[in-house]
Protein backbone atom coordinates (compact mmCIF):
# COMPACT_ATOMS: atom_id res chain seq x y z
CA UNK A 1 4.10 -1.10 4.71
CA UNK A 2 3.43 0.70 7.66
CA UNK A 3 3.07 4.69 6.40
CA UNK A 4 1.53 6.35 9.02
CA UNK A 5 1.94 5.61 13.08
CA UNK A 6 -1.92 4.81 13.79
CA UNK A 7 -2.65 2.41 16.65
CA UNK A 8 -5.05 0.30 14.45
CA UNK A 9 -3.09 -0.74 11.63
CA UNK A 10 0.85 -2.90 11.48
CA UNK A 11 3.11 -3.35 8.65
CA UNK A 12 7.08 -2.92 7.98
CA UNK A 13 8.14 0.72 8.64
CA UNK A 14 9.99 2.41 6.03
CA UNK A 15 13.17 1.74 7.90
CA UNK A 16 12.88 -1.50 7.91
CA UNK A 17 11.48 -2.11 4.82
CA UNK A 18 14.56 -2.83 2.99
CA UNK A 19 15.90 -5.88 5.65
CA UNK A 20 12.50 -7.60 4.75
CA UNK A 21 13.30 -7.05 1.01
CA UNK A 22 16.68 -9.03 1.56
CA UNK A 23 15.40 -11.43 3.69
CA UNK A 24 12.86 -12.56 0.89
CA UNK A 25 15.42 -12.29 -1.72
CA UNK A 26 17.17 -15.26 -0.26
CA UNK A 27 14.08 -17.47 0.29
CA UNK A 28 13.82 -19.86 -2.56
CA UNK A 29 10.36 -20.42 -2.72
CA UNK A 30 9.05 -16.89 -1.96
CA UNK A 31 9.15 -14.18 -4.71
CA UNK A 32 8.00 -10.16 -3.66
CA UNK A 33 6.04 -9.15 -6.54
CA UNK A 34 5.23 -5.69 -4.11
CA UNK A 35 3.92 -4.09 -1.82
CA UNK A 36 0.44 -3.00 0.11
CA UNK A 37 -0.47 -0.02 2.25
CA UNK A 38 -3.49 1.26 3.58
CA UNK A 39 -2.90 5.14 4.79
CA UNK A 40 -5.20 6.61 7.46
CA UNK A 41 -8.94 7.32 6.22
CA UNK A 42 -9.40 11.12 5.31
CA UNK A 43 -12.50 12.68 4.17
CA UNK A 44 -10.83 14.35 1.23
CA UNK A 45 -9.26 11.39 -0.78
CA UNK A 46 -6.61 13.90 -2.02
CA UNK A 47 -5.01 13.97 0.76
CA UNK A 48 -4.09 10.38 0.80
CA UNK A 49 -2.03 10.91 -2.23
CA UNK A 50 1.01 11.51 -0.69
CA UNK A 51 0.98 8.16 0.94
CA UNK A 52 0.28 6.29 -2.40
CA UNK A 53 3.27 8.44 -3.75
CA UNK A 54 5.25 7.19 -1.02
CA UNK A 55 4.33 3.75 -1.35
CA UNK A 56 5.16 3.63 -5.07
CA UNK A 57 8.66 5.50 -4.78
CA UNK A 58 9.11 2.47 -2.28
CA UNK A 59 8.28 -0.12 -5.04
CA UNK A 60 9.99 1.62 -7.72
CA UNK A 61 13.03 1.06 -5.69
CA UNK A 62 13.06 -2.34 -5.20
CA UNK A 63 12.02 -3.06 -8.96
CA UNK A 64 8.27 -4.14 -7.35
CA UNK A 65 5.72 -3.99 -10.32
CA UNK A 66 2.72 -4.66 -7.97
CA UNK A 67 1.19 -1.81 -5.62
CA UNK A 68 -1.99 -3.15 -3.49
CA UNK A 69 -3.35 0.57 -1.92
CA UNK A 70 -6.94 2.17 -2.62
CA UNK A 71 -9.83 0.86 -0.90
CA UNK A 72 -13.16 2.36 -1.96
CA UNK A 73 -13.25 5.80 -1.04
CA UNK A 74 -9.44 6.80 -3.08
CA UNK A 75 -9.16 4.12 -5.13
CA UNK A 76 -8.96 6.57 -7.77
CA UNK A 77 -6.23 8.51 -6.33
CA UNK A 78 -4.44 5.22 -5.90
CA UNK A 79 -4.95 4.61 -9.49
CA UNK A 80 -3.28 8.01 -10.31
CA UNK A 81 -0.46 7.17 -8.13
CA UNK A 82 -0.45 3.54 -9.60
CA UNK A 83 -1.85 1.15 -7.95
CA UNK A 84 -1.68 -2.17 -9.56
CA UNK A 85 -4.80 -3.87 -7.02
CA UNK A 86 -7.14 -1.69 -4.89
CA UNK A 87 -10.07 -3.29 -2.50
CA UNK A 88 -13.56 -1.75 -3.32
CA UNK A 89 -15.92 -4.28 -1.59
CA UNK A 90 -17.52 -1.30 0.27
CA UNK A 91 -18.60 0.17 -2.78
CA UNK A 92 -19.70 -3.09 -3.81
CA UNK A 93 -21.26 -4.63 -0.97
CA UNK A 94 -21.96 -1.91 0.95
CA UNK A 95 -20.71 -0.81 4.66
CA UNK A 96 -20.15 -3.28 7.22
CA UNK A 97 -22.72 -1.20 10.03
């Protein structure tokens, strides 16, 4: 889900978030289990909460149990805010530079 209107990054937008939860609904062989955002990257990982919040208020909606947000630097905000998978390889492989 697209939370945040940065150039670099795509997703469904809020407002159309709930035609692509229909759409799946009636595809037999596809089931949403949830949903994934990555918010923009701020110093203070605090102030990505209110994205996470978003994204689970989103989920919580739809009846979605699994919440992919938190990369490395907030993955324990995104914990708070409960994320069900978060993506840490920076921490564990180190940066990409």
């Amino acid at each position: 889900v697209k939370l945040h209107e940065e150039e670099n990054k795509s997703g469904v937008s809020e407002e159309h978030l709930p035609d692509l939860v229909q759409c799946i609904s009636q595809l037999e062989r596809l089931e949403l289990k949830g949903l994934m955002a990555i918010p923009p990257f701020f110093e203070n990982p605090e102030t990505t909460r209110p994205f996470f919040r978003k994204l689970r208020i989103m989920a919580e909606k739809f009846g979605l149990p699994e919440l992919s947000m938190g990369m490395s630097h907030d993955f324990e905000v995104a914990i708070e805010e409960g994320a069900t998978l978060i993506r840490v390889g920076t921490a564990i492989f180190g940066s990409r530079e």
